[in-house]
C-alpha atoms as a PDB file:
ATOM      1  CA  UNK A   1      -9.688   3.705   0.320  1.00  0.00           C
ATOM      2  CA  UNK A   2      -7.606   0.852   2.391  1.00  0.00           C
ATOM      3  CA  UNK A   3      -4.456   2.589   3.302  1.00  0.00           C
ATOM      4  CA  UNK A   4      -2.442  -0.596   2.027  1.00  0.00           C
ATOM      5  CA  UNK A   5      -3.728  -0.188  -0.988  1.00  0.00           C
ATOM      6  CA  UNK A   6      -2.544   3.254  -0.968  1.00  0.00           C
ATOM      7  CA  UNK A   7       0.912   2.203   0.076  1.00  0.00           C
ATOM      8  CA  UNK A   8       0.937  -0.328  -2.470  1.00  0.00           C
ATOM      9  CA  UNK A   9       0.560   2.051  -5.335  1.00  0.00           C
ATOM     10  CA  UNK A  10       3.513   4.204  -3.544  1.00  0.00           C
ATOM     11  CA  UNK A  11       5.628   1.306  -4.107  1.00  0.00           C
ATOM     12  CA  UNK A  12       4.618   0.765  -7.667  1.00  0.00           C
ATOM     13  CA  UNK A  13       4.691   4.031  -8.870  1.00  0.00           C
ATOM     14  CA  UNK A  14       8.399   4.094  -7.213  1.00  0.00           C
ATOM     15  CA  UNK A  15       9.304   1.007  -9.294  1.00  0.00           C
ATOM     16  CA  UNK A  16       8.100   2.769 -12.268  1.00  0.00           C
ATOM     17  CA  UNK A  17       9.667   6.064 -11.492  1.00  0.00           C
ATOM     18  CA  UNK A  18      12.820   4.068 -10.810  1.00  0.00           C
ATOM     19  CA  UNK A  19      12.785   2.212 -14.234  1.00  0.00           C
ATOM     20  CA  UNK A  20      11.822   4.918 -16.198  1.00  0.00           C
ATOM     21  CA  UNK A  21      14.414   7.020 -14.839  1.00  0.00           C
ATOM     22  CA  UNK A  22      17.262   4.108 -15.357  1.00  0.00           C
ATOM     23  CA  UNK A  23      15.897   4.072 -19.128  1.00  0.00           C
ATOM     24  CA  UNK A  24      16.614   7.622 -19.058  1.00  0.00           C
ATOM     25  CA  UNK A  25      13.045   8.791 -19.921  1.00  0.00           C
ATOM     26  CA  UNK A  26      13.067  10.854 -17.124  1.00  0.00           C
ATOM     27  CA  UNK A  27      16.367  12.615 -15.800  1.00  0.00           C
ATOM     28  CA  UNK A  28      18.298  12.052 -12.859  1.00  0.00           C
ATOM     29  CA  UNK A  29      17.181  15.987 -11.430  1.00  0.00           C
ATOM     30  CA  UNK A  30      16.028  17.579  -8.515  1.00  0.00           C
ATOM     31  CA  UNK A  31      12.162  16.484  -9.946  1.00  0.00           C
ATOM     32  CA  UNK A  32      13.002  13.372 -10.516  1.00  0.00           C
ATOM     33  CA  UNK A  33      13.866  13.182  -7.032  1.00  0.00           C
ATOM     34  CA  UNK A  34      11.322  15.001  -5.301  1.00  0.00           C
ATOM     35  CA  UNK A  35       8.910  12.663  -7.116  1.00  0.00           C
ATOM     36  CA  UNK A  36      10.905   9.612  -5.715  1.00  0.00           C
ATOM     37  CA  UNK A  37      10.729  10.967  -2.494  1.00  0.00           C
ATOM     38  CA  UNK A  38       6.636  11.760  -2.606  1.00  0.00           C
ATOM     39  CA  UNK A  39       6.402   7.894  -3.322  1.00  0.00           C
ATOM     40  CA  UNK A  40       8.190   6.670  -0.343  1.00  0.00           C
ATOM     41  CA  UNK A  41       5.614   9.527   1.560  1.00  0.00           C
ATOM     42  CA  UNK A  42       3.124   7.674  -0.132  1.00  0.00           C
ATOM     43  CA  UNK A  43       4.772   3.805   0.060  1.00  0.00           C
ATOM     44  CA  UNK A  44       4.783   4.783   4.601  1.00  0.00           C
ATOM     45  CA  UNK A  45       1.612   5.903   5.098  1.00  0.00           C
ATOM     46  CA  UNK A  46       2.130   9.619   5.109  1.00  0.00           C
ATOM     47  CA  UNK A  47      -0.301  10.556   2.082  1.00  0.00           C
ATOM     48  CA  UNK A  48      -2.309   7.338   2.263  1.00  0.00           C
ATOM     49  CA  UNK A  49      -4.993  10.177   3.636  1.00  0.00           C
ATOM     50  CA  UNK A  50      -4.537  11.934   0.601  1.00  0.00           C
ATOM     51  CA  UNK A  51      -5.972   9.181  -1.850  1.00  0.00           C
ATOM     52  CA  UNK A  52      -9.634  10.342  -1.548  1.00  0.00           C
ATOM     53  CA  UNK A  53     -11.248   8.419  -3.972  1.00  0.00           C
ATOM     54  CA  UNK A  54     -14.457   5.704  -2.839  1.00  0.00           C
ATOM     55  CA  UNK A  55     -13.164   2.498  -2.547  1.00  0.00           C
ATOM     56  CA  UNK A  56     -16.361   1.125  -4.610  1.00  0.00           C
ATOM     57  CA  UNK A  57     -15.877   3.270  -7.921  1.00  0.00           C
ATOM     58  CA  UNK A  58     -16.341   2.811 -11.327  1.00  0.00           C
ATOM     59  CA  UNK A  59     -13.906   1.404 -14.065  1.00  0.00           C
ATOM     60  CA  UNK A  60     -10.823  -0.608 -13.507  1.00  0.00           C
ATOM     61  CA  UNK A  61      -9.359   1.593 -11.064  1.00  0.00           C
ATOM     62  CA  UNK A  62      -8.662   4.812 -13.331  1.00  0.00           C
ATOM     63  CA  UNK A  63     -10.380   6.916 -10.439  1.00  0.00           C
ATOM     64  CA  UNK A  64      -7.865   5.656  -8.134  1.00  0.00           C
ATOM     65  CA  UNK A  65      -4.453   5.982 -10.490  1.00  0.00           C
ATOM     66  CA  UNK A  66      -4.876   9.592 -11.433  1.00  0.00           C
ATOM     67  CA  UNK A  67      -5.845  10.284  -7.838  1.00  0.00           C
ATOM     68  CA  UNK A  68      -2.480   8.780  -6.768  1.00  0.00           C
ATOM     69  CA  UNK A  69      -0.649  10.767  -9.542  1.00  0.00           C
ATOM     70  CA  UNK A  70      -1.970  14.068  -8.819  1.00  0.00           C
ATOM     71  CA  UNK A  71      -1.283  13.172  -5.042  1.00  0.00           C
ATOM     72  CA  UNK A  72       2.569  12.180  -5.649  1.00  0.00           C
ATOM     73  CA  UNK A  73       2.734  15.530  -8.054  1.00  0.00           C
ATOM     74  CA  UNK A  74       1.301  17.985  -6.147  1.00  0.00           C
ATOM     75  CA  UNK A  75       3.582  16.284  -3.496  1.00  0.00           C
ATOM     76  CA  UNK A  76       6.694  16.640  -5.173  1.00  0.00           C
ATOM     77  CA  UNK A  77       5.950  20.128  -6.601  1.00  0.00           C
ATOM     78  CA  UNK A  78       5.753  21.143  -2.809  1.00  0.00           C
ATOM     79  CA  UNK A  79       8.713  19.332  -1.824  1.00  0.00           C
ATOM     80  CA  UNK A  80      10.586  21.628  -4.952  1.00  0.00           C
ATOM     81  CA  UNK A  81       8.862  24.856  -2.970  1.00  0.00           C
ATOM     82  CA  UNK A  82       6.429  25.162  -6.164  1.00  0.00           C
ATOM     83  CA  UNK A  83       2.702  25.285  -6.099  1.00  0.00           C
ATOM     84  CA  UNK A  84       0.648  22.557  -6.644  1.00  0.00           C
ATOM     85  CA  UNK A  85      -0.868  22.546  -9.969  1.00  0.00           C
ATOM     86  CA  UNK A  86       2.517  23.253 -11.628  1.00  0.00           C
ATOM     87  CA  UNK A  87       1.977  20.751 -13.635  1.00  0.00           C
ATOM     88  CA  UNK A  88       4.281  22.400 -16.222  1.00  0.00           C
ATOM     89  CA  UNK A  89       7.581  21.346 -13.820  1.00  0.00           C
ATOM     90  CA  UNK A  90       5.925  17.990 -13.036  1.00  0.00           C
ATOM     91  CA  UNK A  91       2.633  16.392 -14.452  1.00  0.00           C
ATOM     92  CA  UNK A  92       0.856  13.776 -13.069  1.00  0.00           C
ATOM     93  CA  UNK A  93       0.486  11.850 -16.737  1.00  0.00           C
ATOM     94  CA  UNK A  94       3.614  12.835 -18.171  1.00  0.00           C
ATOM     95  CA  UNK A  95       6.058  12.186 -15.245  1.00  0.00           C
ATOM     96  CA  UNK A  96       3.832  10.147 -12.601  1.00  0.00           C
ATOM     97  CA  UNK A  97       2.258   8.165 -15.056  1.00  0.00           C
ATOM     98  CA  UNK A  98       5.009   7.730 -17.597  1.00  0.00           C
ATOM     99  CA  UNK A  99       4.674   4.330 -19.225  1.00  0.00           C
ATOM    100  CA  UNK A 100       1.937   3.053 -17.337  1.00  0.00           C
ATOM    101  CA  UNK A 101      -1.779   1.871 -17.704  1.00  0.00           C
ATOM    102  CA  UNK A 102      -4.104   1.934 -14.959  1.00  0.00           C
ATOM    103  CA  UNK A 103      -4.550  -1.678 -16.609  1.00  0.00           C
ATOM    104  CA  UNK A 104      -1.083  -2.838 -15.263  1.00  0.00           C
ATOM    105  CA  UNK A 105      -1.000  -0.430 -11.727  1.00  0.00           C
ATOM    106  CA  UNK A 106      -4.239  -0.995 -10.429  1.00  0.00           C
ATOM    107  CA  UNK A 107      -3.833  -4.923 -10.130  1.00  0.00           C
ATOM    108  CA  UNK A 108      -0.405  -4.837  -9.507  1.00  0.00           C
ATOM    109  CA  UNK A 109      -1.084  -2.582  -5.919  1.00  0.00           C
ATOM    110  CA  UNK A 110      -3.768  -4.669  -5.256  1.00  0.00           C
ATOM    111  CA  UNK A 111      -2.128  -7.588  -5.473  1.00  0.00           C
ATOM    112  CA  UNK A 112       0.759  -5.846  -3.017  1.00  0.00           C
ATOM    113  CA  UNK A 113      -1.595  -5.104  -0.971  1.00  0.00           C
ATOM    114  CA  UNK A 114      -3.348  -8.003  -0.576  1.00  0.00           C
ATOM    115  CA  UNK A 115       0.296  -9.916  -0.124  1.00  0.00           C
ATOM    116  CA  UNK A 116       0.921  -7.455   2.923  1.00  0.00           C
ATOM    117  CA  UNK A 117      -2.797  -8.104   4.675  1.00  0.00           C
ATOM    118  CA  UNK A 118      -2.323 -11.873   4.184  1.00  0.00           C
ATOM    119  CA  UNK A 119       1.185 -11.462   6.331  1.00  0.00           C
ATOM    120  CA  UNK A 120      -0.569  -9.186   8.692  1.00  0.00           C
ATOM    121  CA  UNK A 121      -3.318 -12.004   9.223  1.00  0.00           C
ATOM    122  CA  UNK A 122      -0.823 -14.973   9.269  1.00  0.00           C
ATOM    123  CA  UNK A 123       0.959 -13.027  12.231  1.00  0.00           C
ATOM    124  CA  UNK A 124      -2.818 -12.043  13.553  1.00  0.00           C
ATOM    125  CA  UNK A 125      -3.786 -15.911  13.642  1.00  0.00           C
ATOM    126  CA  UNK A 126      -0.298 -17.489  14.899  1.00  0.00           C
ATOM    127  CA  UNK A 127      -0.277 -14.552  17.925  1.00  0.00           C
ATOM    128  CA  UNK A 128      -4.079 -15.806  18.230  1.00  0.00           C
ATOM    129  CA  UNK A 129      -2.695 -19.422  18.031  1.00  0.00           C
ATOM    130  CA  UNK A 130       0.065 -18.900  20.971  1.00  0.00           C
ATOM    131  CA  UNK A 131      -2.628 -16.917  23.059  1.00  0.00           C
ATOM    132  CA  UNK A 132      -5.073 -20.125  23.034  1.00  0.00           C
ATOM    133  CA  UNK A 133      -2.032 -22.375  23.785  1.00  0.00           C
ATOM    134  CA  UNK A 134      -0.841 -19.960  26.314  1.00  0.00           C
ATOM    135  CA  UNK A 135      -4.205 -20.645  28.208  1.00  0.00           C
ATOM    136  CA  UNK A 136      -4.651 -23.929  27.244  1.00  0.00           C
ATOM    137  CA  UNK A 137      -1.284 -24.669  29.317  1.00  0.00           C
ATOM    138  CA  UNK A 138      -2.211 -22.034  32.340  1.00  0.00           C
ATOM    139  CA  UNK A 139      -5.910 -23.473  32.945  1.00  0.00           C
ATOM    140  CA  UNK A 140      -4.362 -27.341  32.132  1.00  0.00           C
ATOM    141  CA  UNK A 141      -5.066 -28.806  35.808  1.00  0.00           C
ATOM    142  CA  UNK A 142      -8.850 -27.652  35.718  1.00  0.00           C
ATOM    143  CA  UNK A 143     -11.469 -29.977  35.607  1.00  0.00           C
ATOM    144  CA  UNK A 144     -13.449 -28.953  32.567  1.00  0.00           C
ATOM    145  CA  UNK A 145     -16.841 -30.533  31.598  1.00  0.00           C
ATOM    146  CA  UNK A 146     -16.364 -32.829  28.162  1.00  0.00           C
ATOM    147  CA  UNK A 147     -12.394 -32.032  28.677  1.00  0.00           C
ATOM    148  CA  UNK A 148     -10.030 -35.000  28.268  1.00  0.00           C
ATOM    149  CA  UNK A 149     -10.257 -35.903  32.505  1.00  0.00           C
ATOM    150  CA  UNK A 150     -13.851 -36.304  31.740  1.00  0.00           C
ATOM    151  CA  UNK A 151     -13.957 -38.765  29.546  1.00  0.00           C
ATOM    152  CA  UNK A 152     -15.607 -42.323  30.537  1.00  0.00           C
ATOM    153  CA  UNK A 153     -15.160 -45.745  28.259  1.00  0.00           C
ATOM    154  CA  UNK A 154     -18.173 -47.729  27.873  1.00  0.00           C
END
């Protein structure tokens, strides 16, 4: 899977976490935090490697949510010096996926993530951009064939 997608659904799941917490559905404790802090690992890139799941997979994306809630989990279960799979102290649909539909997280992250690529091509292009105009003004006095000193009028 694209790793921006991945780090999309870090910051989404953080927003949720974040809400839920504020609407005191989940408390303000050390797995509450440990959570938060396995979605910023997730929202920089550090579990993006994690998310194992084929990027051309069935469904609306369900593959890809529970794969990114078992992920942040297992995460923050390790982070509380638990074993993963104590799903008991912190469950990936429970906790991870409080309030949420794979419906509503899917599109949202992909959306993110295609927000971020489109500002990573616009700086791509416009560094592309000042390249060609960078040579354009170095190579200038060159005589080029079908270049503006070789036009003719008839």
């Amino acid at each position: 899977m694209h790793g921006g997608l991945a780090r999309a659904y870090g910051a989404v799941k953080l927003a949720a976490l974040r809400t839920n917490r504020t609407l005191g559905y989940l408390s303000d404790d050390a797995a509450t935090g440990a959570l938060e802090r396995a979605c910023h690992d997730l929202f920089d890139g550090t579990l993006a490697p994690a998310i194992v799941v084929d990027a051309l997979q069935g469904g609306a994306g369900t593959s890809t949510n529970m794969n990114v809630n078992e992920v942040l989990a297992n995460q923050a279960l390790e982070i509380l010096g638990r074993p993963r799979g104590s799903y008991d102290v912190i469950s990936p649909s429970d906790h991870v996926n409080l309030h949420q539909s794979t419906n509503d997280t899917f599109p949202t992250a992909l959306r993110i993530a295609a927000i971020w690529g489109l500002r990573d091509l616009e700086r791509a292009v416009l560094a592309l951009q000042e390249a060609f105009q960078d040579r354009e003004r170095a190579f200038a006095h060159v005589v080029k064939i079908g270049g503006p000193s070789s036009r003719t009028r008839c």
